[in-house]
Each structure stands twice: as structure tokens, then as C-alpha cells.
Protein backbone atom coordinates (compact mmCIF):
# COMPACT_ATOMS: atom_id res chain seq x y z
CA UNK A 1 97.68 152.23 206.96
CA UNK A 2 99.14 151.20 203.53
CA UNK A 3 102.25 150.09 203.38
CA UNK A 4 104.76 150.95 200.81
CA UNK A 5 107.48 149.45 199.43
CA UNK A 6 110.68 150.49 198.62
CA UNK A 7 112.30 150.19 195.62
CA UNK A 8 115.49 148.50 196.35
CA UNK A 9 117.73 150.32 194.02
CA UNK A 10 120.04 147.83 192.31
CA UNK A 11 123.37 148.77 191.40
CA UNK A 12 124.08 148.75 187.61
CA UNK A 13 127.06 145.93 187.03
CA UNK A 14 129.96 148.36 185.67
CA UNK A 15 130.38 147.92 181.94
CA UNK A 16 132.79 145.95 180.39
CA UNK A 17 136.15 147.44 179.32
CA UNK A 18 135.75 147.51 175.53
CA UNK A 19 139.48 146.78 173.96
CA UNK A 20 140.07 149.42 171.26
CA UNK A 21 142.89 148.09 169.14
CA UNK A 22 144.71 144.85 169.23
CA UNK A 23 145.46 143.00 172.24
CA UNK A 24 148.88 142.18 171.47
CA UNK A 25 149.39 139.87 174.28
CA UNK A 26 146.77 137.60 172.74
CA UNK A 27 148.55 137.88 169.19
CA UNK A 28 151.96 137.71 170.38
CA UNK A 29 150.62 133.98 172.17
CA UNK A 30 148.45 132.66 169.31
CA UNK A 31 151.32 133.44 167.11
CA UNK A 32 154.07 131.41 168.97
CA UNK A 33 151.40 128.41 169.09
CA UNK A 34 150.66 128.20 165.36
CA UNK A 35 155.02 128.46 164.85
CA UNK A 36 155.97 126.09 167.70
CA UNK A 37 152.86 123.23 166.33
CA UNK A 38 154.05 124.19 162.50
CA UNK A 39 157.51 123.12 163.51
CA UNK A 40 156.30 119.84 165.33
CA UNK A 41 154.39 118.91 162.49
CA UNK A 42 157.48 119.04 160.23
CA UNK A 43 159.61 117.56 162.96
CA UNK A 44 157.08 114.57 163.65
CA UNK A 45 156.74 114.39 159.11
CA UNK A 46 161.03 114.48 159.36
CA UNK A 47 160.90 111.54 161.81
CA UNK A 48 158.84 109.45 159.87
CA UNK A 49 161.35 110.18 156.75
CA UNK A 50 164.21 109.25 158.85
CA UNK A 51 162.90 105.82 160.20
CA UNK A 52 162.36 104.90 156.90
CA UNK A 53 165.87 105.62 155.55
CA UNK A 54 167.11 104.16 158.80
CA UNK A 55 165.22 100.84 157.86
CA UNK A 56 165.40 100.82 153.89
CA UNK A 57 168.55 103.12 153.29
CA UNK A 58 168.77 104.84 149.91
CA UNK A 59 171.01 102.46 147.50
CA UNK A 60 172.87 105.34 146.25
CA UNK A 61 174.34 105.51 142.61
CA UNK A 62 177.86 103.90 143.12
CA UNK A 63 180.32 104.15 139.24
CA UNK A 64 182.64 101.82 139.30
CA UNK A 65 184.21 103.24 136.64
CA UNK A 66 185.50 106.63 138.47
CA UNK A 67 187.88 104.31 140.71
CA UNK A 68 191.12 103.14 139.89
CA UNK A 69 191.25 99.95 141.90
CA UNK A 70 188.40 98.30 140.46
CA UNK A 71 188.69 94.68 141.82
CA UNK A 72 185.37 93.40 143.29
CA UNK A 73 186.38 93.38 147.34
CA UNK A 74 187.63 97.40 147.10
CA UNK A 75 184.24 97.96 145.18
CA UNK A 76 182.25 96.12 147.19
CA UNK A 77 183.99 98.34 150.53
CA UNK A 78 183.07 101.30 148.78
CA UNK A 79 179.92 100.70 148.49
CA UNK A 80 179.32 98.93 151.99
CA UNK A 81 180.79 102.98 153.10
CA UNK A 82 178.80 104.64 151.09
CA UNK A 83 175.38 102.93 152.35
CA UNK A 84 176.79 103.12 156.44
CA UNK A 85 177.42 107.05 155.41
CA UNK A 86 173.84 107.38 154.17
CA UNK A 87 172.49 105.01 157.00
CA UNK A 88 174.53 107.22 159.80
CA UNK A 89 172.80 110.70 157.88
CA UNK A 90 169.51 109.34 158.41
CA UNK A 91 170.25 108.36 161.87
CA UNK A 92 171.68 112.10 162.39
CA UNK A 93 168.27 113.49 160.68
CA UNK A 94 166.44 111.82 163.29
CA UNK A 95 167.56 112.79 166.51
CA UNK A 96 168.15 116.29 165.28
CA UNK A 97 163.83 116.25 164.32
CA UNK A 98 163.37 114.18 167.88
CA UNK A 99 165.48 117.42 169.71
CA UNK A 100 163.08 119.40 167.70
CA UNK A 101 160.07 118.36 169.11
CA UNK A 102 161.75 118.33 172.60
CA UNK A 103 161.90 121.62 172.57
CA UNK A 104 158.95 122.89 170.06
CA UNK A 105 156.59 120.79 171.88
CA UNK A 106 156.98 122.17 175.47
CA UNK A 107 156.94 125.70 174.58
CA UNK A 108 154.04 125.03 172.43
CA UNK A 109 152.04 123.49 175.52
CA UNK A 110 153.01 126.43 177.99
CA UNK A 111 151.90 129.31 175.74
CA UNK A 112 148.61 127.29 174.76
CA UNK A 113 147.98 127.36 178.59
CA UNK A 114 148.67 130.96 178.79
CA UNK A 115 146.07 131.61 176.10
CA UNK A 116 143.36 129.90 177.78
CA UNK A 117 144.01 131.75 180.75
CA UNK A 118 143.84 135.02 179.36
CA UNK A 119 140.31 134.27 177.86
């Protein structure tokens, strides 16, 4: 008697859902990524700026000639204020591009996670 096999009938894997259009999800995610690591860059290029004014401060253009009392100790205050004002601006600059990346930096990390789970 000859036996005969039967053909075990595989089931066909269902197709793949073919997106038609934009996923928007995807763009919406890629898109907060490239603006929350554009913003650290210019943050972490802003830092770098502000630790050097913070360590060589601008000598700023001081005329002794538009103040009325001209004798050396008053100039010499004046321009002692001017260089703490443009020492305390840099100081500002810096801990404004620090808070910056405190928050840029964060959301960039938690929507670069969401992307790779998506894919």
C-alpha cells in the first residue's frame, strides 16, 4: 500500500499594513528631536561664549571725556562698574544657556526614545 502524504497547508503570514500617507506621529517626533538638539547645540556654543567673557571680560570703550568729574579715582570707579556690569551679563548669559540645556536636553532624550520605539 503506498502511502501518501499530505500536504500540510501553511498559512500565508498576513501582509503588512502598507502606510498610505504620512505617519505624522513619526514626523511630529523627528521634528521635536532635530529642534530640541538645534537648541542644545546653540546653548552648549552660548556656554562656551559666556565662560570666556566670564574669564577675559570685554574691556569696554570707557570716554573720559563725557564725565564731568574727571579726577583719576571717580574714573577709575567707573570703569571698575562698567567691567563688574559686563562680567555680571556674562555670568547671566550663562546660566540662562545652562537652564537651556536643562530643559532642551531631557525632552530631546525622551522623544528620541519614543522614536526608536515606534520603529
Amino acid at each position: 500500500m503506498a502511502t501518501v502524504k499530505k500536504a500540510v497547508a501553511k498559512k500565508a503570514a498576513a501582509p503588512a499594513p502598507v502606510h498610505q500617507g504620512v505617519d505624522w506621529k513619526s514626523l511630529y517626533l523627528y521634528a521635536i528631536c532635530l529642534i530640541t538638539l538645534m537648541v542644545c547645540l546653540f546653548s552648549v556654543v552660548s556656554v562656551i561664549n559666556g565662560l570666556l567673557n566670564i574669564v577675559f571680560p570685554d574691556s569696554s570703550y570707557f570716554d573720559a571725556a563725557s564725565y564731568p568729574d574727571k579726577t583719576t579715582a571717580a574714573l577709575d570707579a567707573m570703569r571698575k562698574q562698567t567691567e563688574d556690569d559686563n562680567q555680571r551679563r556674562a555670568v547671566k548669559g550663562l546660566l540662562s544657556s545652562l537652564s537651556l540645556i536643562a530643559v532642551a536636553f531631557p525632552l530631546y532624550k525622551y522623544h528620541w526614545k519614543q522614536t526608536k520605539k515606534t520603529d
